[in-house]
PDB file of N, CA and C in Angstrom:
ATOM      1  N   UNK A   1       0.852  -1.172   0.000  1.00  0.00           N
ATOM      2  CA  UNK A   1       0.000   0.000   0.000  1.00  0.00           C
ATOM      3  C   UNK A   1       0.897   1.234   0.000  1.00  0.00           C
ATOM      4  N   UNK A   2       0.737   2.433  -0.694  1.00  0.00           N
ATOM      5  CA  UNK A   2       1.267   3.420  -0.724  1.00  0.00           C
ATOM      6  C   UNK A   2       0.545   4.194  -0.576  1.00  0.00           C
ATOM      7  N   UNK A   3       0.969   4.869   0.486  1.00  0.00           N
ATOM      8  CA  UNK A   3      -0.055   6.014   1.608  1.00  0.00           C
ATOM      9  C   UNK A   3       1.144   7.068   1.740  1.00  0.00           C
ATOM     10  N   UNK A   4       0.117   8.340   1.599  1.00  0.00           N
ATOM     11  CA  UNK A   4       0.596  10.106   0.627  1.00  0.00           C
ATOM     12  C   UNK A   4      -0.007  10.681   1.743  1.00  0.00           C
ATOM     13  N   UNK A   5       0.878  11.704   2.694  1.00  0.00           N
ATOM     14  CA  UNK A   5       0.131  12.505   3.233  1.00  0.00           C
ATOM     15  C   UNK A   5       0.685  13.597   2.757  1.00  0.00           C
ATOM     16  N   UNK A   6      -0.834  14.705   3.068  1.00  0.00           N
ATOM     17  CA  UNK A   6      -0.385  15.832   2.194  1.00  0.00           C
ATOM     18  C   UNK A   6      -0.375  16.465   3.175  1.00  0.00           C
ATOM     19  N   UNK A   7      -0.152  17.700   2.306  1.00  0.00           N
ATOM     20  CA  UNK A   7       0.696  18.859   3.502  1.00  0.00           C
ATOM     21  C   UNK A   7      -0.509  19.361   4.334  1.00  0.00           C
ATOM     22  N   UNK A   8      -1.449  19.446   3.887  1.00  0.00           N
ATOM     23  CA  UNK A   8      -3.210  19.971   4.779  1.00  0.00           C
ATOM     24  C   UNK A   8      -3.074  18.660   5.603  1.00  0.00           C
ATOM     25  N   UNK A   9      -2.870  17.654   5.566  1.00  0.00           N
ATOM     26  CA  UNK A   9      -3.171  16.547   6.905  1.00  0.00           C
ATOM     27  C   UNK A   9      -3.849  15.558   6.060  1.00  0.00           C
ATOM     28  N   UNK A  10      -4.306  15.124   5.351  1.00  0.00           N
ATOM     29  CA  UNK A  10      -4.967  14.313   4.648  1.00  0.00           C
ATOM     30  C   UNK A  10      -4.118  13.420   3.848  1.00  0.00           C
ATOM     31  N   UNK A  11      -4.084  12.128   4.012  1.00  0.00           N
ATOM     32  CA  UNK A  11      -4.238  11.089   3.321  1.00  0.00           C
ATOM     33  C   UNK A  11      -4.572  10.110   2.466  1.00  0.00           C
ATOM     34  N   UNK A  12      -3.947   9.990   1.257  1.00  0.00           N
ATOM     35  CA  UNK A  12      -4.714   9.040   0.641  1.00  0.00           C
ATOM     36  C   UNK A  12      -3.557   7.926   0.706  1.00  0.00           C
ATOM     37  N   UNK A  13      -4.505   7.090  -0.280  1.00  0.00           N
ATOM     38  CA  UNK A  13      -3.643   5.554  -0.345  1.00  0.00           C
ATOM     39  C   UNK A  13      -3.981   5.038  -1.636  1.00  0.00           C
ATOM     40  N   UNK A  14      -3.035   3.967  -1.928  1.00  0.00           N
ATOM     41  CA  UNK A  14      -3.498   2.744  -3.400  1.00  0.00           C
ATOM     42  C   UNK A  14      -2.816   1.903  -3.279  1.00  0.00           C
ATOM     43  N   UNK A  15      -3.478   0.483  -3.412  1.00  0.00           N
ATOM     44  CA  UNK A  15      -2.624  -0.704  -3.275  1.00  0.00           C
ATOM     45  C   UNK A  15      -1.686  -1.180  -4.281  1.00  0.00           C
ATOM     46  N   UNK A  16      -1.668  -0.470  -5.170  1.00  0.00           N
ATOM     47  CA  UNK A  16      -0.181  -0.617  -6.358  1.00  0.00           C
ATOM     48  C   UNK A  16       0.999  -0.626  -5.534  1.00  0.00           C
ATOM     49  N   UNK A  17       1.602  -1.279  -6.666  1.00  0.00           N
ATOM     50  CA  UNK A  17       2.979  -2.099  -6.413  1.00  0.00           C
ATOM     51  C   UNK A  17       3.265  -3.024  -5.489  1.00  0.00           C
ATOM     52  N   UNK A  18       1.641  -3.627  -4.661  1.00  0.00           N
ATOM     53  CA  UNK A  18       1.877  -4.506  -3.986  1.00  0.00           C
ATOM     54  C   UNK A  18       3.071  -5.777  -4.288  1.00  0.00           C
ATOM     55  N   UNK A  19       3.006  -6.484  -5.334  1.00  0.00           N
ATOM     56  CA  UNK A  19       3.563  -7.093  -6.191  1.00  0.00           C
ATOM     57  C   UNK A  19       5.472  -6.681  -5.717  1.00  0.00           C
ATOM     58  N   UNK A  20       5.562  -5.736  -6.001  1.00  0.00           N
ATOM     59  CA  UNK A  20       7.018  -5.000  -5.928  1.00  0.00           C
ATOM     60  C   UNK A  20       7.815  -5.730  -4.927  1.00  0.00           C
ATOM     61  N   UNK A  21       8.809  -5.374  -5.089  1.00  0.00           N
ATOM     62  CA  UNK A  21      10.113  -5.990  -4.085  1.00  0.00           C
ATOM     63  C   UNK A  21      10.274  -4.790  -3.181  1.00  0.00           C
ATOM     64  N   UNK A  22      10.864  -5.038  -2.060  1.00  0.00           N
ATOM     65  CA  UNK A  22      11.507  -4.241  -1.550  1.00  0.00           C
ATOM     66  C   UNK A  22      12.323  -3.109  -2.499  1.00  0.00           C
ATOM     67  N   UNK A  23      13.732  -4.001  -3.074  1.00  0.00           N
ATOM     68  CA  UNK A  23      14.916  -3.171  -3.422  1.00  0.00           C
ATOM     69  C   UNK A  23      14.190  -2.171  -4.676  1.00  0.00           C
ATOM     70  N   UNK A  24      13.226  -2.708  -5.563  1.00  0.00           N
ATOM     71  CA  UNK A  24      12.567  -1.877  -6.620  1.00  0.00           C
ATOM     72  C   UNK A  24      11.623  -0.931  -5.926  1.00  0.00           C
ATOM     73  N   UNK A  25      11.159  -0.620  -4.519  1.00  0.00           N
ATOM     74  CA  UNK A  25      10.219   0.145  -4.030  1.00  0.00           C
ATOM     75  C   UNK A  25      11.020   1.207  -3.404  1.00  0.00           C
ATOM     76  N   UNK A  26      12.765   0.794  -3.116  1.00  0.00           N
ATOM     77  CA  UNK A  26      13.707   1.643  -2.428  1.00  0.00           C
ATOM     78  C   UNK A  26      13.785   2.737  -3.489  1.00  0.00           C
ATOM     79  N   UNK A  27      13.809   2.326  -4.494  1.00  0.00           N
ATOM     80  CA  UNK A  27      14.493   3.677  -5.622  1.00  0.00           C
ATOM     81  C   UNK A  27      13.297   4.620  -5.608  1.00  0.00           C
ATOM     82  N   UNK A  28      12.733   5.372  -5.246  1.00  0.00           N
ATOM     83  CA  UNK A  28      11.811   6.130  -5.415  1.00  0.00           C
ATOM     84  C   UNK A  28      12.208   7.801  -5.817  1.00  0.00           C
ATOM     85  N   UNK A  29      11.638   8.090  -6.525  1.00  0.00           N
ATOM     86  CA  UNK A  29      11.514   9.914  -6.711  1.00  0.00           C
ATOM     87  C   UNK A  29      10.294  10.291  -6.863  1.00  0.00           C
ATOM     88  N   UNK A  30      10.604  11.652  -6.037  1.00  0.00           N
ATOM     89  CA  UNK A  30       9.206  12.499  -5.500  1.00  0.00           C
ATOM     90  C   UNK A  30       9.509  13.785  -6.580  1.00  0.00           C
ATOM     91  N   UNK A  31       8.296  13.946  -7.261  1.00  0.00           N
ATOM     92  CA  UNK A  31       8.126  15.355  -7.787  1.00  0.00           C
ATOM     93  C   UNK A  31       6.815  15.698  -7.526  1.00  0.00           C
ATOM     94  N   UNK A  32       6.831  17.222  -8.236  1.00  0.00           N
ATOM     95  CA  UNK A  32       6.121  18.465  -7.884  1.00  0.00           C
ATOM     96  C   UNK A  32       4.377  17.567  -8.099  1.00  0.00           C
ATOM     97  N   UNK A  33       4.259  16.551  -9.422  1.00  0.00           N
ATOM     98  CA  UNK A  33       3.226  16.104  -9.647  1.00  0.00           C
ATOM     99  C   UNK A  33       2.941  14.787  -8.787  1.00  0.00           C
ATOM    100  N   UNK A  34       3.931  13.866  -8.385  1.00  0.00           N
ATOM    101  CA  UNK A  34       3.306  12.669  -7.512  1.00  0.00           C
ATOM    102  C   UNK A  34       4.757  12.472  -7.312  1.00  0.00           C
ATOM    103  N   UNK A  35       4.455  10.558  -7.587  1.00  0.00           N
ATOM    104  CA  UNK A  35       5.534   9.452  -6.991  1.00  0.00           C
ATOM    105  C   UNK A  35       6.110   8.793  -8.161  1.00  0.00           C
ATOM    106  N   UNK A  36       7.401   8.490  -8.382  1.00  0.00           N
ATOM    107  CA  UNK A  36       7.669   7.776  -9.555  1.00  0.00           C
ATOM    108  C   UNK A  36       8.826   7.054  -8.980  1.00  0.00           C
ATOM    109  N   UNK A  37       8.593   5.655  -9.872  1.00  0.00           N
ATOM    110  CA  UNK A  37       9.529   4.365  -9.169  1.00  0.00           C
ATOM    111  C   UNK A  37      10.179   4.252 -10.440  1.00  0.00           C
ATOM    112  N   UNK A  38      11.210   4.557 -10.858  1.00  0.00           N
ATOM    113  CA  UNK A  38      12.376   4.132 -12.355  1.00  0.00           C
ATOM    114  C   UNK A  38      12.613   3.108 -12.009  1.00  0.00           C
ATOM    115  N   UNK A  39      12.921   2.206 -11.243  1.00  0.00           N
ATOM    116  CA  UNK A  39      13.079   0.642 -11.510  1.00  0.00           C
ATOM    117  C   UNK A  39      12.203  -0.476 -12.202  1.00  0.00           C
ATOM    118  N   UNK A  40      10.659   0.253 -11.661  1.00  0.00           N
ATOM    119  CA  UNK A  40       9.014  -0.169 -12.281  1.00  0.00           C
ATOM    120  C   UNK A  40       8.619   0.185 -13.386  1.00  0.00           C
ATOM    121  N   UNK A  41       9.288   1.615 -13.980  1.00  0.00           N
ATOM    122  CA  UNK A  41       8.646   2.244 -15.132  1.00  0.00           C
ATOM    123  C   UNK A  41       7.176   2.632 -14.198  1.00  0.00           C
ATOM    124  N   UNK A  42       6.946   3.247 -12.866  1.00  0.00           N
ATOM    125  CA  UNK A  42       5.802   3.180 -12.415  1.00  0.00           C
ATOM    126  C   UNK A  42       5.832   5.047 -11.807  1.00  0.00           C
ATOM    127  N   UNK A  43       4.318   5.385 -12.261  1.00  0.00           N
ATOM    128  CA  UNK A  43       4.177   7.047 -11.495  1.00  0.00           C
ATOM    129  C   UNK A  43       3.286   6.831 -10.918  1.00  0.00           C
ATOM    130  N   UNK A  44       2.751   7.149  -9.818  1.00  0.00           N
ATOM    131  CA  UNK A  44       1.490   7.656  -9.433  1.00  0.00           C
ATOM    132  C   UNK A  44       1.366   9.711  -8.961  1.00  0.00           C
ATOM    133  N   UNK A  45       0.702   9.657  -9.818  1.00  0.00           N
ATOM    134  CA  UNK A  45       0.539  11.507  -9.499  1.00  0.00           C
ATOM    135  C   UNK A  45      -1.078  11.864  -8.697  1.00  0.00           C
ATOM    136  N   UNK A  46      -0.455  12.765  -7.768  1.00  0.00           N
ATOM    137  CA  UNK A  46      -1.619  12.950  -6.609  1.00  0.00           C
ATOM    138  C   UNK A  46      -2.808  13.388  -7.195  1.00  0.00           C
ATOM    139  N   UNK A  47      -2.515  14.119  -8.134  1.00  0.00           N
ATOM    140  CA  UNK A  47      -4.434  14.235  -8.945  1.00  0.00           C
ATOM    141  C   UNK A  47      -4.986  13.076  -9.074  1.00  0.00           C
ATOM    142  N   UNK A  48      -3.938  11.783  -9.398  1.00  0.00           N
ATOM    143  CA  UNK A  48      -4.693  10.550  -9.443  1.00  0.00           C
ATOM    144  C   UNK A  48      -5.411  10.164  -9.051  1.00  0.00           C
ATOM    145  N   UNK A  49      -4.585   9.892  -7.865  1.00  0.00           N
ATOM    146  CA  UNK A  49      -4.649   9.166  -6.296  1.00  0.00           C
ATOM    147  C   UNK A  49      -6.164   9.862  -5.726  1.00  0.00           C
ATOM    148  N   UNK A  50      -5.688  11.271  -5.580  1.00  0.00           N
ATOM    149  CA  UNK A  50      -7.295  12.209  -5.456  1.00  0.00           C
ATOM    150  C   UNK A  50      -8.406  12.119  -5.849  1.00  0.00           C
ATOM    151  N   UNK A  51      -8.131  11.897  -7.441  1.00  0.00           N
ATOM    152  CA  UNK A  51      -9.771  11.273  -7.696  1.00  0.00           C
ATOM    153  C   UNK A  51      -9.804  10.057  -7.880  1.00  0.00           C
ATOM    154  N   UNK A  52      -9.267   9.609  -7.196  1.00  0.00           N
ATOM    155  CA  UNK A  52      -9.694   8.063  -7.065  1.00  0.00           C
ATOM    156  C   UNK A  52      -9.743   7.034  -8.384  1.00  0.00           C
ATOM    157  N   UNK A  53      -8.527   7.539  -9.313  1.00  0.00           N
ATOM    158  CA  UNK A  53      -8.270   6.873 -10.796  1.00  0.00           C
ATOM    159  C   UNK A  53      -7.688   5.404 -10.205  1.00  0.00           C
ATOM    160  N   UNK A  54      -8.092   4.946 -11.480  1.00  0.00           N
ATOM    161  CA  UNK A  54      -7.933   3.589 -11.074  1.00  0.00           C
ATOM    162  C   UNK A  54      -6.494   3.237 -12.402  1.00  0.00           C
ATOM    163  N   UNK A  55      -5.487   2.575 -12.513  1.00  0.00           N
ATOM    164  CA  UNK A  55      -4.721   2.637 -13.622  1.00  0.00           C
ATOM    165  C   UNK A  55      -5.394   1.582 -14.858  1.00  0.00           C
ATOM    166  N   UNK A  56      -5.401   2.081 -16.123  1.00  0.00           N
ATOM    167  CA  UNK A  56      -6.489   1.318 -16.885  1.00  0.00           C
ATOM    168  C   UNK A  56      -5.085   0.337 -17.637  1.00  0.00           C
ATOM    169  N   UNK A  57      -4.375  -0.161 -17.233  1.00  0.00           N
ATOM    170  CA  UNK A  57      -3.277  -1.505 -17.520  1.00  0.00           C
ATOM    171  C   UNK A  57      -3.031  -2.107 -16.561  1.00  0.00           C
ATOM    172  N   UNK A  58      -3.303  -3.273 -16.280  1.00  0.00           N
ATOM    173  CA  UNK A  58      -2.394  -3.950 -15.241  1.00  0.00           C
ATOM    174  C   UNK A  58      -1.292  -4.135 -14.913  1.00  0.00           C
ATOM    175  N   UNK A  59      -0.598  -4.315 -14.130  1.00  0.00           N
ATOM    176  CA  UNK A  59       0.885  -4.748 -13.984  1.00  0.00           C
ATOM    177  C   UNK A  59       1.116  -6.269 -13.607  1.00  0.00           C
TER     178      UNK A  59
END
């Protein structure tokens, strides 16, 4: 589960990358728009997460 708190106090979450390893969940980068994992080829961006998008490909 990957759980985002934002700077107002609020929380969201999404169960992506459950699947993932540890060492591929270590590499992470944070930008201005979300979360992005370069080991996964994986983003999640907080507008996403916010409205409650669901990713339309599986992994």
């Amino acid at each position: 589960m990957v759980v985002v708190t934002l700077s107002d106090g609020r929380s969201i979450s999404t169960p992506r990358l459950e699947s993932a390893s540890p060492a591929d969940l270590a590499e992470v980068e944070l930008t201005p728009l979300g979360v992005h994992w370069p080991r996964l080829d994986e983003d999640l961006s907080i507008e996403g997460m916010l409205a409650g998008r669901r990713p339309t490909v599986p992994r």
